[in-house]
N, C-alpha and C. Protein backbone atom coordinates (compact mmCIF):
# COMPACT_ATOMS: atom_id res chain seq x y z
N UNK A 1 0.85 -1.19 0.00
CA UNK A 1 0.00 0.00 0.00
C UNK A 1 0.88 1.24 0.00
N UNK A 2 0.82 2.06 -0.99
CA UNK A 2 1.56 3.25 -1.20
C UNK A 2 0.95 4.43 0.33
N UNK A 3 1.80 4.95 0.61
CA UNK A 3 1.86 5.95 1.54
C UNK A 3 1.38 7.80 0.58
N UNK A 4 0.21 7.87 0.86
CA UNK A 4 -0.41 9.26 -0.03
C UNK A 4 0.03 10.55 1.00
N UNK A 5 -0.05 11.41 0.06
CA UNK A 5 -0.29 13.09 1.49
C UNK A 5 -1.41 13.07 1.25
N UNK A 6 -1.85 13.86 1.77
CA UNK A 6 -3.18 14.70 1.95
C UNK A 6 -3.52 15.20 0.50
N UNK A 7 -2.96 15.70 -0.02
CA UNK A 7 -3.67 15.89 -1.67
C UNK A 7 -3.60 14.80 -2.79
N UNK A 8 -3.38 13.40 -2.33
CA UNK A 8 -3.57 12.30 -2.98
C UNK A 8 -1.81 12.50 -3.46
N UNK A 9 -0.72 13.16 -3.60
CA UNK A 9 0.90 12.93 -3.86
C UNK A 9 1.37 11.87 -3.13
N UNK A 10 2.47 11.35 -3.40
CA UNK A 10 3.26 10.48 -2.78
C UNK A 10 3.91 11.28 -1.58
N UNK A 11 3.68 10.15 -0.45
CA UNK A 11 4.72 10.93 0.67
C UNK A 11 6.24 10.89 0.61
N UNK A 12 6.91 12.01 0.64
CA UNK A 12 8.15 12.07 0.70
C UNK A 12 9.38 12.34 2.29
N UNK A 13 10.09 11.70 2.22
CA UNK A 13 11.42 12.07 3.21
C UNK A 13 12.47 12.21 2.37
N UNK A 14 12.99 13.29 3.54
CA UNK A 14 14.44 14.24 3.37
C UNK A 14 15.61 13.30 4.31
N UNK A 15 16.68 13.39 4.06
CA UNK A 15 17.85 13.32 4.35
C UNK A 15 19.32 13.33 4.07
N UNK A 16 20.35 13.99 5.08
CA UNK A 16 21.67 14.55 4.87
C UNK A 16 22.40 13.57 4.87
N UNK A 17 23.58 13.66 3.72
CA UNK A 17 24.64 12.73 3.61
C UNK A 17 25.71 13.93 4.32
N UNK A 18 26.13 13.52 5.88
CA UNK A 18 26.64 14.71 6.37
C UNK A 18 28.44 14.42 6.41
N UNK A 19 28.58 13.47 5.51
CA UNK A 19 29.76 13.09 4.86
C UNK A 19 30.10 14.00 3.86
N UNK A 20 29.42 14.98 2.92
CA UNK A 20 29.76 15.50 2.04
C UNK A 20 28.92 16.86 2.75
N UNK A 21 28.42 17.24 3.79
CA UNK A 21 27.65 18.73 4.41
C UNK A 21 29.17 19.79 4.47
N UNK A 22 28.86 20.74 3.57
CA UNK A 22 29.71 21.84 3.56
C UNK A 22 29.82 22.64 4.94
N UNK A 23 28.53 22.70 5.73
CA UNK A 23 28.09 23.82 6.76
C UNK A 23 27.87 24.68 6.27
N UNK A 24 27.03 25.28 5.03
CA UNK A 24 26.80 26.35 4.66
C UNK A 24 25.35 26.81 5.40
N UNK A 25 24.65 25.88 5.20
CA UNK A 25 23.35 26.30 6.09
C UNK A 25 22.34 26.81 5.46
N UNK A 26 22.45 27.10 4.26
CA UNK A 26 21.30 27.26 2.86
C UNK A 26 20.25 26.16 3.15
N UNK A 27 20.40 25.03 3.61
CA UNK A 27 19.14 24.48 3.61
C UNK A 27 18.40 24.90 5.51
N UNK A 28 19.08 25.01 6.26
CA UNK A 28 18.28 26.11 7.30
C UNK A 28 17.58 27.34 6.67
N UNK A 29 18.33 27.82 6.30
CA UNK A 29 17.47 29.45 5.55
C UNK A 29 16.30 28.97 4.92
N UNK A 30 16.52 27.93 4.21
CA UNK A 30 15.21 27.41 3.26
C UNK A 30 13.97 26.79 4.46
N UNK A 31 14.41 26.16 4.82
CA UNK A 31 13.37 25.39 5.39
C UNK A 31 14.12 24.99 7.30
N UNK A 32 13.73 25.70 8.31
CA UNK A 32 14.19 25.64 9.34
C UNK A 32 13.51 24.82 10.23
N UNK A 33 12.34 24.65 9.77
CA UNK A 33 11.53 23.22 10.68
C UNK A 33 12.02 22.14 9.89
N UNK A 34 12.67 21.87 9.00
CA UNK A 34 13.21 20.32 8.82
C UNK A 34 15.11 20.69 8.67
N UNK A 35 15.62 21.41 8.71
CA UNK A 35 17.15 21.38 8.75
C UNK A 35 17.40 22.20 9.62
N UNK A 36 18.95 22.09 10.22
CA UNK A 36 19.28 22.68 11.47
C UNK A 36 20.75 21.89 11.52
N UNK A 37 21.40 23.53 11.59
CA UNK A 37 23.13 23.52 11.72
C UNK A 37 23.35 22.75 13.25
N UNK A 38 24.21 21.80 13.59
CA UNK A 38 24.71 21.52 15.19
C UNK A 38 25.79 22.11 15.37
N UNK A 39 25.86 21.66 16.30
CA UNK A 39 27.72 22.21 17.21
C UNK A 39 28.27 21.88 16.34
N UNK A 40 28.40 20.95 15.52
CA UNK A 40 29.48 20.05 14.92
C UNK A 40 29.70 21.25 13.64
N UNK A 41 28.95 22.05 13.10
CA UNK A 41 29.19 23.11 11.95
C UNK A 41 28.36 21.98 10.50
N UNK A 42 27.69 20.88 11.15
CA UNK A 42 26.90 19.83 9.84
C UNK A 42 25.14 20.16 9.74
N UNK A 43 24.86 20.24 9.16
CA UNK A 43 23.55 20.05 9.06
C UNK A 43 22.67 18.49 9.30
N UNK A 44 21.60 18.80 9.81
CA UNK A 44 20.98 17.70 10.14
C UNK A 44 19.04 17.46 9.80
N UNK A 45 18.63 16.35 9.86
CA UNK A 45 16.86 16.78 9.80
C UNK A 45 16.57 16.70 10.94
N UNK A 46 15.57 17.41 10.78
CA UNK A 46 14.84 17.20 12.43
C UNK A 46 13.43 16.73 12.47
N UNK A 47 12.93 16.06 13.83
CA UNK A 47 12.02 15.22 13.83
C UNK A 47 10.80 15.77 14.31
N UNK A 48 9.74 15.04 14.23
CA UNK A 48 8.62 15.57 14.04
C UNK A 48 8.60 16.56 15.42
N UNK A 49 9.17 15.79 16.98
CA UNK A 49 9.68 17.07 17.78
C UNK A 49 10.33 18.01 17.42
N UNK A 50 11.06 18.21 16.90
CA UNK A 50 12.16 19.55 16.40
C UNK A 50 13.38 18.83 17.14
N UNK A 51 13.75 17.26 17.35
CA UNK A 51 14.25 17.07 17.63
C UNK A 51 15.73 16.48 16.67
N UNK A 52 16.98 16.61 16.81
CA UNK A 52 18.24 16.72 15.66
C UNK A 52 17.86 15.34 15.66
N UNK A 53 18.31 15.13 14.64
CA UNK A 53 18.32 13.43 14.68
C UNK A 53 19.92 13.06 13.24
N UNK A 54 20.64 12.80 14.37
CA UNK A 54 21.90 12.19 14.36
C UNK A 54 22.19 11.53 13.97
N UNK A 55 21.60 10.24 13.75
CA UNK A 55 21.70 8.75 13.54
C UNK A 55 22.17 8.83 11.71
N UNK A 56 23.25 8.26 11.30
CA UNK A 56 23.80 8.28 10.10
C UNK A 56 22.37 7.49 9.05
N UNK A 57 22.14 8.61 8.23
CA UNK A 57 20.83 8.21 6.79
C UNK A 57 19.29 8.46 7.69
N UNK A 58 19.51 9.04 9.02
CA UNK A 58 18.42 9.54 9.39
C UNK A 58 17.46 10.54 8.54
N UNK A 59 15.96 9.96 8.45
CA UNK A 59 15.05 10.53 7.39
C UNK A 59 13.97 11.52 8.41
N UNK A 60 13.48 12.17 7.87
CA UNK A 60 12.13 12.79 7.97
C UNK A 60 11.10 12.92 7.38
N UNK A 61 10.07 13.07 7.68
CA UNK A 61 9.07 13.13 6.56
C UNK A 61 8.84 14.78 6.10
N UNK A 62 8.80 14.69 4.77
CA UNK A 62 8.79 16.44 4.27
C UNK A 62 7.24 16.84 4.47
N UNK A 63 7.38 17.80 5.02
CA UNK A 63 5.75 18.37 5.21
C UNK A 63 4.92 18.97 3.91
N UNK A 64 4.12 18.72 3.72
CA UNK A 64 3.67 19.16 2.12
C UNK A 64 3.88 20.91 2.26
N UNK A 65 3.46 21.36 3.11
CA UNK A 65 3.70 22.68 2.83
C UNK A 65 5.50 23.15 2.50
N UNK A 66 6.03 22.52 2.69
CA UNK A 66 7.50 22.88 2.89
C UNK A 66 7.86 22.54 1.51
N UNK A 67 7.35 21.43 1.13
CA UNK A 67 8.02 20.74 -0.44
C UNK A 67 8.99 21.37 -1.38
N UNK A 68 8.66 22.45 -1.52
CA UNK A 68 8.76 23.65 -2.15
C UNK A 68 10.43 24.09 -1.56
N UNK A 69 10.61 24.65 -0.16
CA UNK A 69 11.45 24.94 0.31
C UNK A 69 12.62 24.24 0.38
N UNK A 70 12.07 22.58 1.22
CA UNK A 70 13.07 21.58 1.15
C UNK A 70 14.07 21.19 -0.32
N UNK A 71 12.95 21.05 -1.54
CA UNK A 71 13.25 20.83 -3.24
C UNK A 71 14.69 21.79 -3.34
N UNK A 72 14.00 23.03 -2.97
CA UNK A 72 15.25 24.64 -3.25
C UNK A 72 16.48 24.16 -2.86
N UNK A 73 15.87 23.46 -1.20
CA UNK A 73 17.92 22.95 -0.64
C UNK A 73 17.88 22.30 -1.34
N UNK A 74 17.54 21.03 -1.55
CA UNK A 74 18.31 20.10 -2.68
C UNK A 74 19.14 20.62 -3.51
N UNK A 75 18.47 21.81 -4.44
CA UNK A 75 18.92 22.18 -5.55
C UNK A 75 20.35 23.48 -5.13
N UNK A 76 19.89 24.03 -4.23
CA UNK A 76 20.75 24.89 -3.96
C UNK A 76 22.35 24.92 -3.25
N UNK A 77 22.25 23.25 -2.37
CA UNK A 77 22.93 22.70 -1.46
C UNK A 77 24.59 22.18 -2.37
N UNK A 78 25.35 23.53 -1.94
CA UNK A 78 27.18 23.59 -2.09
C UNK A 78 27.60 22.49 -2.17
N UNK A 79 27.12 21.20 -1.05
CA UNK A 79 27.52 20.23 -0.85
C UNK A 79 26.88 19.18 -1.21
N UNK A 80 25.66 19.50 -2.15
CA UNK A 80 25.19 18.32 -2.80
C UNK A 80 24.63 16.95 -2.00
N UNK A 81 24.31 17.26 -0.74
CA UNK A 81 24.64 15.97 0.29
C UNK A 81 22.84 16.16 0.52
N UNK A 82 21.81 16.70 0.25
CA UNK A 82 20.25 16.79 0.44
C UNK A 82 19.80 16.04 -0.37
N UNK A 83 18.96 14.91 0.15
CA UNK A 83 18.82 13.68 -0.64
C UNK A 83 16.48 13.97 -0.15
N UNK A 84 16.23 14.18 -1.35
CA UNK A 84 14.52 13.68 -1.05
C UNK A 84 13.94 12.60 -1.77
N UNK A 85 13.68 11.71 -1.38
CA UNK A 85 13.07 10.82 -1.93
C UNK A 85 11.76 10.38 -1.65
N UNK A 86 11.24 9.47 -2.52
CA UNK A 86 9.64 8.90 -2.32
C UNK A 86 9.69 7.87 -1.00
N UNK A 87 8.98 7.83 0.11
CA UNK A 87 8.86 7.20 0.91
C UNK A 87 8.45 5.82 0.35
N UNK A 88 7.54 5.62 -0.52
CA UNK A 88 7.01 4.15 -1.13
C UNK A 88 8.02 3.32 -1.67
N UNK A 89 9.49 4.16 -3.02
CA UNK A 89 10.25 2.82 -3.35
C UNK A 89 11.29 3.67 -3.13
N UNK A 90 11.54 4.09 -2.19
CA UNK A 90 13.39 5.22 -2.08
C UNK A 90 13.63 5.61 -3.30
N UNK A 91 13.19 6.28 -4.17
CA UNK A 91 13.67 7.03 -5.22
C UNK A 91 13.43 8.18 -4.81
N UNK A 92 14.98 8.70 -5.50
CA UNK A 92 15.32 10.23 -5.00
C UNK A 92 14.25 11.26 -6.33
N UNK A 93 14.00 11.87 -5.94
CA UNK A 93 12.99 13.21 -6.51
C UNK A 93 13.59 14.05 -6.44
N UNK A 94 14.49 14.59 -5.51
CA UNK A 94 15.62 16.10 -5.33
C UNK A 94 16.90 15.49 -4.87
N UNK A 95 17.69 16.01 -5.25
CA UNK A 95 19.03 15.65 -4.77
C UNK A 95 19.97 15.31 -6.00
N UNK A 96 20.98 14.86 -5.40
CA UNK A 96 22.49 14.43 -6.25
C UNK A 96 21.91 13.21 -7.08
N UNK A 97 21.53 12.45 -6.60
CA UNK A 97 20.90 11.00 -6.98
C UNK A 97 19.51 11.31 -7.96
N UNK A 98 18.83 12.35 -7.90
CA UNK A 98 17.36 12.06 -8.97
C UNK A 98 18.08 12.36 -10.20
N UNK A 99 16.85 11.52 -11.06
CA UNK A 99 17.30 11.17 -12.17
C UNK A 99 16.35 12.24 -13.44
């Protein structure tokens, strides 16, 4: 069973390859309820608390209203490391990886 949003789209998650995160922080500016600089100077997603979530290939789910914002980091991201994909078969939609 495919996972829908609310306007019948596919649900999508975000996540940082913080192996290649510049620290520029363009995807905070874009969208600050799902990215967020740490101590460390890396970017990270954050969870449905606003909580960092650390854990290496840690995902989030993109909020439909944000889509828009999150897509921009993908596209905008120095370090190429903003990966969005379809929650149903992991294909990337934004990022280094879509096709």
């Amino acid at each position: 069973m495919q996972q829908r949003t609310s306007d019948g789209g596919e649900a999508l998650e975000v996540w940082i390859d913080q192996d290649l995160c510049t620290g520029d922080g363009i995807c905070a500016q874009y969208a600050a309820e799902v990215f967020e600089l740490d101590i460390d100077g890396l970017a990270y997603v954050k969870g449905a608390d606003d909580e960092l979530l650390q854990a290496k290939g840690a995902t989030t789910p993109v909020p439909l209203p944000l889509l828009t914002d999150v897509a921009d980091s993908a596209k905008e991201c120095p370090g190429e490391c903003i990966h969005v994909r379809r929650v149903s078969d992991k294909v990337e939609v934004y990022g280094p990886d879509a096709s």
